[in-house]
C-alpha atoms as a PDB file:
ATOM      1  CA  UNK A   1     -21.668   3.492 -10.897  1.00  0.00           C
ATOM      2  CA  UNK A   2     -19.142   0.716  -9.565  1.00  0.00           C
ATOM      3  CA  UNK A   3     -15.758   1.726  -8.134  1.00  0.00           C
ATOM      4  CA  UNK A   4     -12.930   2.500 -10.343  1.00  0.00           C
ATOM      5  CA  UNK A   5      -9.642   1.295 -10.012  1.00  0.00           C
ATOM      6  CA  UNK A   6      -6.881   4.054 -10.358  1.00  0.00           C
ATOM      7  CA  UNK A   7      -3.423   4.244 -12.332  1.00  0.00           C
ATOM      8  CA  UNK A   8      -1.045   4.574  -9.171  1.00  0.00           C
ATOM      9  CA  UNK A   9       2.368   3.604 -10.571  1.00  0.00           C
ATOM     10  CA  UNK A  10       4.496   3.313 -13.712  1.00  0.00           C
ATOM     11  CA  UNK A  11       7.222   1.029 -15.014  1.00  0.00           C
ATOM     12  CA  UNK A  12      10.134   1.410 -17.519  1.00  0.00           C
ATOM     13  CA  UNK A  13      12.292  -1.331 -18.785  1.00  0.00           C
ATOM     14  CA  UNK A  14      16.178  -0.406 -18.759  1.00  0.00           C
ATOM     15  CA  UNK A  15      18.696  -1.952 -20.574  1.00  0.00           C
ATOM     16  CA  UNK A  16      21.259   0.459 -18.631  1.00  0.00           C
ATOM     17  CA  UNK A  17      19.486   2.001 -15.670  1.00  0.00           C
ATOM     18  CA  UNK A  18      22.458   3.959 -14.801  1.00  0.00           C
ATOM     19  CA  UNK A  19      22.291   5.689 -18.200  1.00  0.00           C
ATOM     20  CA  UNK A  20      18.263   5.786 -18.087  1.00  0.00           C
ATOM     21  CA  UNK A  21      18.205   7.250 -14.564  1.00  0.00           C
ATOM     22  CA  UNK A  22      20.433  10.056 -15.436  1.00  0.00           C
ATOM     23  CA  UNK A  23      18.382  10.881 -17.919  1.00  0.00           C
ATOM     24  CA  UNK A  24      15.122  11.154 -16.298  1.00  0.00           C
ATOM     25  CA  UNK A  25      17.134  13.276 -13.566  1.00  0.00           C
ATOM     26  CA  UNK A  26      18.772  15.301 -16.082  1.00  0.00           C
ATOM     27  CA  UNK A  27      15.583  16.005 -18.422  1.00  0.00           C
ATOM     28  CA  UNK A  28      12.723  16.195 -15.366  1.00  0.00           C
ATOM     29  CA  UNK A  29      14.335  16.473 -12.137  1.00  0.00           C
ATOM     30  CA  UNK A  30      13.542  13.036 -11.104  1.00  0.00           C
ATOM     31  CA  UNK A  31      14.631  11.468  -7.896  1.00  0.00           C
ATOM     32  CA  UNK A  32      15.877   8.150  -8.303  1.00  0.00           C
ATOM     33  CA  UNK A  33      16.306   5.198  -5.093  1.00  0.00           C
ATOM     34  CA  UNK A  34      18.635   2.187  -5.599  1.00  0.00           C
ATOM     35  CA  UNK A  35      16.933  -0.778  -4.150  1.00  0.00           C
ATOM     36  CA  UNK A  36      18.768  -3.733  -2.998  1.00  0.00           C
ATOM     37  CA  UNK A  37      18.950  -7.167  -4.577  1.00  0.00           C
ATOM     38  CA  UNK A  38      15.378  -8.175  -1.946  1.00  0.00           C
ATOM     39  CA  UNK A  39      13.918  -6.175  -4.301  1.00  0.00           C
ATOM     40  CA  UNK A  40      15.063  -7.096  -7.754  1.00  0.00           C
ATOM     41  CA  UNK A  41      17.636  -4.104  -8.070  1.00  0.00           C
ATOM     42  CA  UNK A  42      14.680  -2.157  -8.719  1.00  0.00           C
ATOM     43  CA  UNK A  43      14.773   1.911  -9.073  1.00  0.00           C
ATOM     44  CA  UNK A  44      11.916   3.849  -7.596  1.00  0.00           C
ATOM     45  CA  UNK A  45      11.606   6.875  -9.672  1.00  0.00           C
ATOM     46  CA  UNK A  46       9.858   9.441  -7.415  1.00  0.00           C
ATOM     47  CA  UNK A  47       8.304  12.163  -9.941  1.00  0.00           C
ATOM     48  CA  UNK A  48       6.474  14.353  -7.750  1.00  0.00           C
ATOM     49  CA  UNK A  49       7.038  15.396  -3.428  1.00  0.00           C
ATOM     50  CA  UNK A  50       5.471  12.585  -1.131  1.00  0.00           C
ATOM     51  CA  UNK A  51       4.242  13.034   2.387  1.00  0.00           C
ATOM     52  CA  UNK A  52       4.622  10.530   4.922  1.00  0.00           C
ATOM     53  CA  UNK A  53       2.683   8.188   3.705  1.00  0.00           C
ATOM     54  CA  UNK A  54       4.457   7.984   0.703  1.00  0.00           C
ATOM     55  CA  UNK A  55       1.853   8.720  -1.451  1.00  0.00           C
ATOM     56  CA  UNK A  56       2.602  12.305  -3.945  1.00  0.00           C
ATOM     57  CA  UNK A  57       1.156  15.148  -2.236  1.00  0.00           C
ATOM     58  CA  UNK A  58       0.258  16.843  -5.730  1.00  0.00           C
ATOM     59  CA  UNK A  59      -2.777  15.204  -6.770  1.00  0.00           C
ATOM     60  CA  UNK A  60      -2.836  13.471 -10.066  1.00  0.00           C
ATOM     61  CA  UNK A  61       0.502  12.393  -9.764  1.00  0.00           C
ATOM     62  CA  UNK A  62       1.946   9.217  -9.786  1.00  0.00           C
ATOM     63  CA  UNK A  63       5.413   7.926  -8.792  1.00  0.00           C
ATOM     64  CA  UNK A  64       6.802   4.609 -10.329  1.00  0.00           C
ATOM     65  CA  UNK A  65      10.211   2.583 -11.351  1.00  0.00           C
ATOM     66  CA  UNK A  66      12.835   1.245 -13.507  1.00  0.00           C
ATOM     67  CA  UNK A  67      13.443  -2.565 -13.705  1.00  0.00           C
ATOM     68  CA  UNK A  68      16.179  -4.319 -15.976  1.00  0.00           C
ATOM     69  CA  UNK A  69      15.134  -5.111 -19.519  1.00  0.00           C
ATOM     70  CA  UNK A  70      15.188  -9.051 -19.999  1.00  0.00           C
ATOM     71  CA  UNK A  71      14.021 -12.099 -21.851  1.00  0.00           C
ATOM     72  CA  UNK A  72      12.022 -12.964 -18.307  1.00  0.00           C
ATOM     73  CA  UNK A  73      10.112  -9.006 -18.045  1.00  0.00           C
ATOM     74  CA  UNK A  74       8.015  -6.967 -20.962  1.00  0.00           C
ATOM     75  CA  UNK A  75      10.419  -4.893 -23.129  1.00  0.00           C
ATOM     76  CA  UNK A  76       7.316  -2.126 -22.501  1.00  0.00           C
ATOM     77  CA  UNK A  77       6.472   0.695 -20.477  1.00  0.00           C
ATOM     78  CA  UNK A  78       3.634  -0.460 -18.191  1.00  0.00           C
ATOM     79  CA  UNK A  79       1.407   1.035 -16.032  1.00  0.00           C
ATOM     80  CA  UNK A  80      -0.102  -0.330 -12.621  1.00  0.00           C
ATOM     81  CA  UNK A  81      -3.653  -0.496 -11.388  1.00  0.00           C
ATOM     82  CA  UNK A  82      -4.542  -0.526  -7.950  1.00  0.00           C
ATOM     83  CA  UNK A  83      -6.846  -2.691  -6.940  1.00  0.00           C
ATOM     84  CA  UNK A  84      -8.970  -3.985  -3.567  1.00  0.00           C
ATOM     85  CA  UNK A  85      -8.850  -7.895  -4.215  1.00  0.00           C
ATOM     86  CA  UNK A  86      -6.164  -9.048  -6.602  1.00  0.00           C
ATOM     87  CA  UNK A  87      -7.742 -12.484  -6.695  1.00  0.00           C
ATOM     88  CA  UNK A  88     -11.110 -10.959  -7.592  1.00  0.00           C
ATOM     89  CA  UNK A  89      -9.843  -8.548 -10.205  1.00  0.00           C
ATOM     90  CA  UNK A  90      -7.733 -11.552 -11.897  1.00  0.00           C
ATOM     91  CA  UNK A  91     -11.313 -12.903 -12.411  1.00  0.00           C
ATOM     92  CA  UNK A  92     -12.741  -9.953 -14.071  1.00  0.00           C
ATOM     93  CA  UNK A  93      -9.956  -9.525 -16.237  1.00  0.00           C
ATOM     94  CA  UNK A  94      -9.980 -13.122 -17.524  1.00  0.00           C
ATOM     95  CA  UNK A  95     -13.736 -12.208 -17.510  1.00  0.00           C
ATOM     96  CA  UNK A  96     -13.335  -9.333 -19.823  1.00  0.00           C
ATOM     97  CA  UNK A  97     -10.848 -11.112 -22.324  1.00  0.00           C
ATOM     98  CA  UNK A  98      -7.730 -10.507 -21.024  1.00  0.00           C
ATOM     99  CA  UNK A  99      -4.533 -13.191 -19.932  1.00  0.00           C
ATOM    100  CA  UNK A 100      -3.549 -13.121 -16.414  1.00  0.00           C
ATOM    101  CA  UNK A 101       0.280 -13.763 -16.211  1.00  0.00           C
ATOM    102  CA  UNK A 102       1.198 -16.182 -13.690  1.00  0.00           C
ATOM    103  CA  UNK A 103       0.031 -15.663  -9.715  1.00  0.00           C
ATOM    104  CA  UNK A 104      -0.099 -12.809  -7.594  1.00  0.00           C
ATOM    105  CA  UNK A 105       3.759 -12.362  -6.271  1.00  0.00           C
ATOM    106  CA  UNK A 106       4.264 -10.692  -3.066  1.00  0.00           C
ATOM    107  CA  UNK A 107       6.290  -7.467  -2.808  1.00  0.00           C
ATOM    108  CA  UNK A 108       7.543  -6.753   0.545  1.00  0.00           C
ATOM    109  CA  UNK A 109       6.294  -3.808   1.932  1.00  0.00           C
ATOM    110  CA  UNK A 110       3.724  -3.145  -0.805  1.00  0.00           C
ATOM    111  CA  UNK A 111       1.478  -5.376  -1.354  1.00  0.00           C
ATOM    112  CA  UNK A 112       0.480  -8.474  -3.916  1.00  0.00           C
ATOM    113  CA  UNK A 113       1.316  -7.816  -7.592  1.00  0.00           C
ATOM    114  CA  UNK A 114       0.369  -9.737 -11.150  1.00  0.00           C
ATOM    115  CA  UNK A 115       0.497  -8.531 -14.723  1.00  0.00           C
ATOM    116  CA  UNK A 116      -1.899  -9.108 -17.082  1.00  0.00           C
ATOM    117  CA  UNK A 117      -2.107  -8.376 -20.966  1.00  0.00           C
ATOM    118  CA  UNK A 118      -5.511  -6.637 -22.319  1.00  0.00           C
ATOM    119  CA  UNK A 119      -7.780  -7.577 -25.232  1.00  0.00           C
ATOM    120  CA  UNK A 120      -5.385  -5.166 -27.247  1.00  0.00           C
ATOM    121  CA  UNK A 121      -1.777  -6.856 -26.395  1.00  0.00           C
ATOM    122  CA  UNK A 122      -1.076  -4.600 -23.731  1.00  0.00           C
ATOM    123  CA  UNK A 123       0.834  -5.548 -21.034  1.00  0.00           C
ATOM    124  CA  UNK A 124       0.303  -3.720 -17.434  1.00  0.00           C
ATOM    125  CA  UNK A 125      -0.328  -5.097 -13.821  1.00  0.00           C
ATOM    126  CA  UNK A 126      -2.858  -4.884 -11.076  1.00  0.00           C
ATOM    127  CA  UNK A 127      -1.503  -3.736  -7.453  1.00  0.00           C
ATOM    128  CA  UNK A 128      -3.518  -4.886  -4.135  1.00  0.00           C
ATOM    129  CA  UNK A 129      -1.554  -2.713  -1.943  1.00  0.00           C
ATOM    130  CA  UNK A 130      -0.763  -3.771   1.800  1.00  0.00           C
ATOM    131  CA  UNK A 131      -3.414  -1.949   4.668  1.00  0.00           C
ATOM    132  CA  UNK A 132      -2.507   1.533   5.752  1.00  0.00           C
ATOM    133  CA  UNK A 133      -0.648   1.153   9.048  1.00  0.00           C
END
């Protein structure tokens, strides 16, 4: 059986993340993190307890973010695939039928990220996170 890549992260597209972070708070306890302009303004949405790694400690969980809601992102959820060679996955999914958007963007910190959009019209992304220190 060959390796399988997991769902680590989600994303939601805000048109007011002040209003849509309250409400994940409000309805599911969710802890939200302002990040800075380096990062996009981008809201990490931590949905269940991380250990010092930073990964959840529950397992089956996974953590993810809010991003504003633009003509230049998807106006869809989307979820995130980790992945052990971003430039070899890009191949397989063009492979398997789907559209690779743009090149693999850097995100400090994290790793190399690209979305893609399945056979189906689905937009997500692949993740090749950073080493473990």
């Amino acid at each position: 059986m060959s390796k399988m890549n997991p769902v680590v992260h989600f994303e939601l597209p805000a048109e007011n993340k002040k209003r849509m972070t309250d409400f994940y708070f409000t309805a599911f306890g969710w802890q939200m993190q302002q990040l800075g302009a380096e990062m996009g303004e981008y809201v990490l949405a931590t949905t269940s307890e991380v250990g010092e790694d930073r990964f959840p400690k529950q397992r089956g969980t996974i953590n993810g973010g809010i991003y504003q809601k633009s003509d230049m992102t998807s106006p869809h959820p989307s979820v995130v695939i980790s992945v052990d060679d971003i430039n070899e996955s890009i191949e397989k999914v063009k492979k398997a039928g789907g559209k690779v958007l743009g090149e693999p963007m850097p995100i400090p910190g994290v790793g190399s990220f690209v979305p893609f959009i399945d056979t189906e019209g689905n937009q997500l992304s692949m993740l090749q996170p950073l080493p473990m220190q």
